[in-house]
N, C-alpha and C. Protein backbone atom coordinates (compact mmCIF):
# COMPACT_ATOMS: atom_id res chain seq x y z
N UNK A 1 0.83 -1.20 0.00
CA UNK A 1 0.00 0.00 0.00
C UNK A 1 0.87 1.26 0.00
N UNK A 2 0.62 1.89 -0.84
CA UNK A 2 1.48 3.36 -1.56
C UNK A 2 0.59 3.90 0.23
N UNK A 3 1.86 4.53 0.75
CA UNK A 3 1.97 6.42 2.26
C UNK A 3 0.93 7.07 1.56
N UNK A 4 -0.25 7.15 1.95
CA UNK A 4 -1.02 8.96 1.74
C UNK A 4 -0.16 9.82 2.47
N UNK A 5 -0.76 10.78 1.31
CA UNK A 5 0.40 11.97 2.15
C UNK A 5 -0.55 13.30 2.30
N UNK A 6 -0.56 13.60 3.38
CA UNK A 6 -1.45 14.76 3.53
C UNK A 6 -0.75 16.07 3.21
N UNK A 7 -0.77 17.32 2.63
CA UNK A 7 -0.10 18.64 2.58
C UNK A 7 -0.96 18.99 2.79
N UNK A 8 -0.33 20.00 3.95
CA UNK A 8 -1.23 21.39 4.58
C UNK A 8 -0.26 22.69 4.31
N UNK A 9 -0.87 23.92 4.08
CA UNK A 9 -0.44 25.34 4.44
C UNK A 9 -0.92 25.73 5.68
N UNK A 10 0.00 25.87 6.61
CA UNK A 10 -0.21 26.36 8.16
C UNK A 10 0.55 27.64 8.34
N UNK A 11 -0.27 28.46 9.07
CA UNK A 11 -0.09 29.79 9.17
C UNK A 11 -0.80 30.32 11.14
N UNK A 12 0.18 31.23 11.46
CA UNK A 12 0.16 31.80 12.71
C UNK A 12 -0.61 33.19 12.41
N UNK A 13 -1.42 33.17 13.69
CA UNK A 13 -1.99 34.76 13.57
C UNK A 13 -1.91 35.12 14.79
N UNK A 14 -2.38 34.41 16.25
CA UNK A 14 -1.77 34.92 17.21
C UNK A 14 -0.91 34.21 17.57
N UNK A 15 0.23 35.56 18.32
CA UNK A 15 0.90 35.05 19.82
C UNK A 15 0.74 35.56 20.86
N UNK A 16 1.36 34.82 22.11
CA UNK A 16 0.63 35.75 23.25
C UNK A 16 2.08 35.07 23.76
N UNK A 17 2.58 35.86 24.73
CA UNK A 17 3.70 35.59 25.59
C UNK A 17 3.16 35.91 26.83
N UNK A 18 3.78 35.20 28.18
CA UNK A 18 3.43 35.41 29.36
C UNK A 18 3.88 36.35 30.09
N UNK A 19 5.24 37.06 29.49
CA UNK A 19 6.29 37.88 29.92
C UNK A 19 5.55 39.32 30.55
N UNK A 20 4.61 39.18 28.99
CA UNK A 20 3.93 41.28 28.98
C UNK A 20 2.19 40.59 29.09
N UNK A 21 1.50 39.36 28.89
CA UNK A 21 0.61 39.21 28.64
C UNK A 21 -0.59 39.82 28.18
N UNK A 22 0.58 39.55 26.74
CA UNK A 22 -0.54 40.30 25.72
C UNK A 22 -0.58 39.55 24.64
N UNK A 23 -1.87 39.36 23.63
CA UNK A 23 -1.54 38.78 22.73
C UNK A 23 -1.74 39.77 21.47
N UNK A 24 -0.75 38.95 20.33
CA UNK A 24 -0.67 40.10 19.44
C UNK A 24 -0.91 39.43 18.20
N UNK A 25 -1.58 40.33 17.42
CA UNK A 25 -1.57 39.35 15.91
C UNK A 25 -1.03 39.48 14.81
N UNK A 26 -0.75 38.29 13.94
CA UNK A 26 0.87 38.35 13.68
C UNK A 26 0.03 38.76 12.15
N UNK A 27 0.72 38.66 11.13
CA UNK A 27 1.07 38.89 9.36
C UNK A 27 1.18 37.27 9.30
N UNK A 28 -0.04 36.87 8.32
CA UNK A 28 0.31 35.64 8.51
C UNK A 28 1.52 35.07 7.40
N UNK A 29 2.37 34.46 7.49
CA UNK A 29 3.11 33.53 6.86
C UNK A 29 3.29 32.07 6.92
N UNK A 30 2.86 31.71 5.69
CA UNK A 30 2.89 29.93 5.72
C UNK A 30 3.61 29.19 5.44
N UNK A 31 3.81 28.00 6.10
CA UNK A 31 4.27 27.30 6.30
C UNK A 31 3.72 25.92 5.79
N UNK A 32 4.70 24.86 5.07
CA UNK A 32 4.16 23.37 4.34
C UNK A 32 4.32 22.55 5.76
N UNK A 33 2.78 21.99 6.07
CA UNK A 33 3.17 20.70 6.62
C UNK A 33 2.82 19.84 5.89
N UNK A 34 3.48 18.35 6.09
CA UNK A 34 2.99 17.52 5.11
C UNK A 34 3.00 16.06 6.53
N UNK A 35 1.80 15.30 6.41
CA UNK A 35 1.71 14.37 7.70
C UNK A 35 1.76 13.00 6.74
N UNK A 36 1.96 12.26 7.13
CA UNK A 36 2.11 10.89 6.88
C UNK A 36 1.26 9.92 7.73
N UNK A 37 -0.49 10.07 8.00
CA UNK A 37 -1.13 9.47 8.45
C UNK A 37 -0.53 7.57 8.73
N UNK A 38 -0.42 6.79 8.01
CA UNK A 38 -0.36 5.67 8.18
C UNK A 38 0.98 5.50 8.82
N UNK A 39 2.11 6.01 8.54
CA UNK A 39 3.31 5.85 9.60
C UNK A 39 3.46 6.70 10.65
N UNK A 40 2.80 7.79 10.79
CA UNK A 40 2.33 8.36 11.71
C UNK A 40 3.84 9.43 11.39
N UNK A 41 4.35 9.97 10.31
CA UNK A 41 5.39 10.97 10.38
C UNK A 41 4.83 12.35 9.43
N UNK A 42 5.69 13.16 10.24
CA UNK A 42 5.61 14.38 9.71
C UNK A 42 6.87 14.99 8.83
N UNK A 43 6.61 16.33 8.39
CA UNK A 43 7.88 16.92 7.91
C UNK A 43 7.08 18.48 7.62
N UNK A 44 8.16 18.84 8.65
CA UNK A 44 7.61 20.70 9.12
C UNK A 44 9.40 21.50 9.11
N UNK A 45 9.36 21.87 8.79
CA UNK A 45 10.64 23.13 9.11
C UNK A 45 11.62 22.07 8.21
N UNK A 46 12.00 21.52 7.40
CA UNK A 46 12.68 20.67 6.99
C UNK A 46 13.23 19.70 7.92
N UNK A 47 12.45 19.15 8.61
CA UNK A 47 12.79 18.37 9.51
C UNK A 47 11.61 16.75 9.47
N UNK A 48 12.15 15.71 8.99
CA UNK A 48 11.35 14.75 8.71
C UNK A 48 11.40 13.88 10.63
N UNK A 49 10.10 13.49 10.95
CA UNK A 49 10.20 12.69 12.19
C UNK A 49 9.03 12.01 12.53
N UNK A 50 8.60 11.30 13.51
CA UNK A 50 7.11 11.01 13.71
C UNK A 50 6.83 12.05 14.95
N UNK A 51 4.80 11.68 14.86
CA UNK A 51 4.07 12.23 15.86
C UNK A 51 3.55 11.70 16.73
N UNK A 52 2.96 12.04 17.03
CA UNK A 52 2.01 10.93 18.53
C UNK A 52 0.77 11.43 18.58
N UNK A 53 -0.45 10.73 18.45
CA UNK A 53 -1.82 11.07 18.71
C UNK A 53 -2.47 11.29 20.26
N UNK A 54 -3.23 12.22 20.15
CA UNK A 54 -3.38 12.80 21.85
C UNK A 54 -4.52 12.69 21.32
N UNK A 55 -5.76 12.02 21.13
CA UNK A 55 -7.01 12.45 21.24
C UNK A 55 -7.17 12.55 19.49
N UNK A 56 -7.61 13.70 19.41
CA UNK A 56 -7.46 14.44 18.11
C UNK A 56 -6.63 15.39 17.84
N UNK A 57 -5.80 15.31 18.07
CA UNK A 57 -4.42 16.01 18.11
C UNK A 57 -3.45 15.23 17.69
N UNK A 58 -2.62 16.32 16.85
CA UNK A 58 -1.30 15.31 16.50
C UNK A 58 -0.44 15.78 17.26
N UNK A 59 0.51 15.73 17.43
CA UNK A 59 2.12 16.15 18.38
C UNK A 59 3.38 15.96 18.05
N UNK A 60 4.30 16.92 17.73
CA UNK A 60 5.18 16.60 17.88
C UNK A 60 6.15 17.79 18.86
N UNK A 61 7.97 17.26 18.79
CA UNK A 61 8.28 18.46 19.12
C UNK A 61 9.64 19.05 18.15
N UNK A 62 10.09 19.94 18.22
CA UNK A 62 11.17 20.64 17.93
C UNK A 62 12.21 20.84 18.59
N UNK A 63 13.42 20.84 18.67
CA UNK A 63 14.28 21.06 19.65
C UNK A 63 15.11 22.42 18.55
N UNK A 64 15.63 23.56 18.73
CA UNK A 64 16.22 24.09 18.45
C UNK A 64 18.08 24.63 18.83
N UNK A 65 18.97 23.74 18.43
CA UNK A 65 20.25 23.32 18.55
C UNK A 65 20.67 25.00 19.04
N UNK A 66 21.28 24.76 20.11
CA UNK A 66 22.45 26.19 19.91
C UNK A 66 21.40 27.54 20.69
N UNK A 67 20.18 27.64 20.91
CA UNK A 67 19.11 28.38 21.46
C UNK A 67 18.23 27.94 22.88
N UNK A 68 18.37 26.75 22.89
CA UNK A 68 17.71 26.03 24.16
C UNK A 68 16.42 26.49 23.42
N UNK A 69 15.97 26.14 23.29
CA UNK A 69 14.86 26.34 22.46
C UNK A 69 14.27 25.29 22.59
N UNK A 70 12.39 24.79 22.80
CA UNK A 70 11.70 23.80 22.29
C UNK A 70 10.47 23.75 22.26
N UNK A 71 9.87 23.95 20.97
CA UNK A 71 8.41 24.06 20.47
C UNK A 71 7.93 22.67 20.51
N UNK A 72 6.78 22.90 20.91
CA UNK A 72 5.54 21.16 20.66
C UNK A 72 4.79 22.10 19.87
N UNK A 73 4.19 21.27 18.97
CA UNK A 73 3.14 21.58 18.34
C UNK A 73 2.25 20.76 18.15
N UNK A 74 1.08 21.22 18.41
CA UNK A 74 -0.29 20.35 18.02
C UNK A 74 -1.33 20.77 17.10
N UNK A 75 -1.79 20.05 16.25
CA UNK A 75 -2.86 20.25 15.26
C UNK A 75 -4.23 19.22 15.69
N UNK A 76 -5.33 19.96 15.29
CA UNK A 76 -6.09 19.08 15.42
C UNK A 76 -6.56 19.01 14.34
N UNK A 77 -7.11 17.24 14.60
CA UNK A 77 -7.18 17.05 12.72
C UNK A 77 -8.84 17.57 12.52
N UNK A 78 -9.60 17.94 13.64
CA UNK A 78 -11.26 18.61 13.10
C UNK A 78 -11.38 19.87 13.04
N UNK A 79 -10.41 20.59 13.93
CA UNK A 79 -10.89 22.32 13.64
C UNK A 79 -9.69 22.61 12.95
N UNK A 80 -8.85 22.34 13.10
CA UNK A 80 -7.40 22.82 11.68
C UNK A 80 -7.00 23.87 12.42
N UNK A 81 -7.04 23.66 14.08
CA UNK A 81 -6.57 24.73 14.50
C UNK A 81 -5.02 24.17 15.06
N UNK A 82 -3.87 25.01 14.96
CA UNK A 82 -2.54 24.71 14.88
C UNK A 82 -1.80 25.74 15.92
N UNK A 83 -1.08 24.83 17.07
CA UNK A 83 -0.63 25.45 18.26
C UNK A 83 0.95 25.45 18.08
N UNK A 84 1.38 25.93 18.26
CA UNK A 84 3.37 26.30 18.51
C UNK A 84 3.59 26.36 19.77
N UNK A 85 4.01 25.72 21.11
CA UNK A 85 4.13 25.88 22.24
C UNK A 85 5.66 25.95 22.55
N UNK A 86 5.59 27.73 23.18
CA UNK A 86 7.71 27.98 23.10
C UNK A 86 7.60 27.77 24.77
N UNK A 87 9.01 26.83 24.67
CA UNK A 87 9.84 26.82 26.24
C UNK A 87 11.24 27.27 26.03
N UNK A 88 11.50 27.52 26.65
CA UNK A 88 13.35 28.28 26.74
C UNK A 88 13.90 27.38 27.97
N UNK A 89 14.75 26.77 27.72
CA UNK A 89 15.63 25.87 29.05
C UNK A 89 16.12 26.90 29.64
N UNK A 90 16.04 26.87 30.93
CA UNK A 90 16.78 28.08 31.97
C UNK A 90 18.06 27.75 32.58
N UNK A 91 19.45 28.22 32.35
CA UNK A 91 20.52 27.47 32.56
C UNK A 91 20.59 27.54 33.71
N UNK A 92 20.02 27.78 35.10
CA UNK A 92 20.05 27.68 36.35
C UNK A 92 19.75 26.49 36.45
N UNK A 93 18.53 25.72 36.41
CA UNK A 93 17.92 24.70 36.67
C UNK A 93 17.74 23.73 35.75
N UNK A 94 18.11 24.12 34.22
CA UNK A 94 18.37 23.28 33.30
C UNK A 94 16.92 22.60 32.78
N UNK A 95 15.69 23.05 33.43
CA UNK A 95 14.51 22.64 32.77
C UNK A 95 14.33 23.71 31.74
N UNK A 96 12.97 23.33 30.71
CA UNK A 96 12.15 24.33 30.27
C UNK A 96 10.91 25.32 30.54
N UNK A 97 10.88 26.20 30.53
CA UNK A 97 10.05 26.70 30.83
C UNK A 97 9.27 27.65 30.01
N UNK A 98 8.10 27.23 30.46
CA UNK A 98 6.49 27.75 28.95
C UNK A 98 6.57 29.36 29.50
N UNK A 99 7.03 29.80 27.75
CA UNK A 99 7.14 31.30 27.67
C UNK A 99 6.02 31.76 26.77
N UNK A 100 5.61 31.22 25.75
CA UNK A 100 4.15 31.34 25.03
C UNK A 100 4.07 30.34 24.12
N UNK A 101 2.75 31.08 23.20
CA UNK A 101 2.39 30.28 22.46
C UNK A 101 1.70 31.33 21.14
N UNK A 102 2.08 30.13 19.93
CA UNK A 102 1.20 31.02 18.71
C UNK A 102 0.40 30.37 18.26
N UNK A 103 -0.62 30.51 17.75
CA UNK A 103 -2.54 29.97 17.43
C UNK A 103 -2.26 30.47 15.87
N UNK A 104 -2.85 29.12 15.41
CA UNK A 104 -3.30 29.75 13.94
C UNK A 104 -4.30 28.54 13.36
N UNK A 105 -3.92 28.36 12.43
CA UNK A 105 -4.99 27.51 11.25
C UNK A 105 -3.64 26.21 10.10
N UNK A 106 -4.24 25.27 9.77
CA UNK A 106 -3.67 24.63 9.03
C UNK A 106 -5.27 24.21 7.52
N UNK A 107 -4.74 24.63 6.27
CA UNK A 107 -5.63 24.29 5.14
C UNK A 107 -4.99 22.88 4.32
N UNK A 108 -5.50 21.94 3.92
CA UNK A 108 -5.04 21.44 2.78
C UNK A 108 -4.99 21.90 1.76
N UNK A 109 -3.86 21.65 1.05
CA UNK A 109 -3.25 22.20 -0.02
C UNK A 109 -2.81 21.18 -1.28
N UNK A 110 -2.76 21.95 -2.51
CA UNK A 110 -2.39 20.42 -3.22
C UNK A 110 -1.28 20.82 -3.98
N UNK A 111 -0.32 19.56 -4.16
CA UNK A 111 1.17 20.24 -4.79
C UNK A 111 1.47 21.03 -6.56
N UNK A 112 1.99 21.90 -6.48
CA UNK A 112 2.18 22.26 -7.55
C UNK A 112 2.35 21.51 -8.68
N UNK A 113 3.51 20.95 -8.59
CA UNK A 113 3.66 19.90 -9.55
C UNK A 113 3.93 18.45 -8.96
């Protein structure tokens, strides 16, 4: 059996940080996800990996090398609504800690060529 391959255009409109708690809305710019329902993998930021199902939610995460940096993101596959969740590792204590988050939308899309 030939991978379905799902392509989406996902795009951010809000963020809200906890710092100033405010949320602000962004210019949207999109982004290709493309999911791999039956093996359960994705490929977002040029980064190919799998997800994990929460319900109706997909999941994965991001680690960003060199920034302490690490986004989860979740989509849900009925409202196409698409979460970015930022933590920053704190070099005191060496955990992460939830600094915000950006809300947007994911559409299917179909490939150019």
């Amino acid at each position: 059996n030939a991978e379905v391959e799902v392509n989406l255009s996902c795009s951010f409109d809000y963020a809200y940080f906890f710092s100033d708690g405010k949320e602000t809305e962004l210019r949207p710019e999109f982004n290709s996800l493309v999911i791999f329902p039956n093996s359960q993998e994705y490929i977002y930021e040029s980064v190919k990996s799998t997800y994990i199902l929460k319900g109706n939610k997909i999941e994965f995460t991001l680690f960003i090398a060199g920034l302490n940096i690490k986004k989860i993101y979740t989509l849900d596959k009925t409202t196409s609504v698409f979460k970015e969740h930022i933590y920053f590792r704190d070099d005191k204590d060496n955990k992460y800690k939830y600094k915000g988050i950006f809300t947007g939308k994911c559409n299917k899309s179909k490939s150019l060529f």
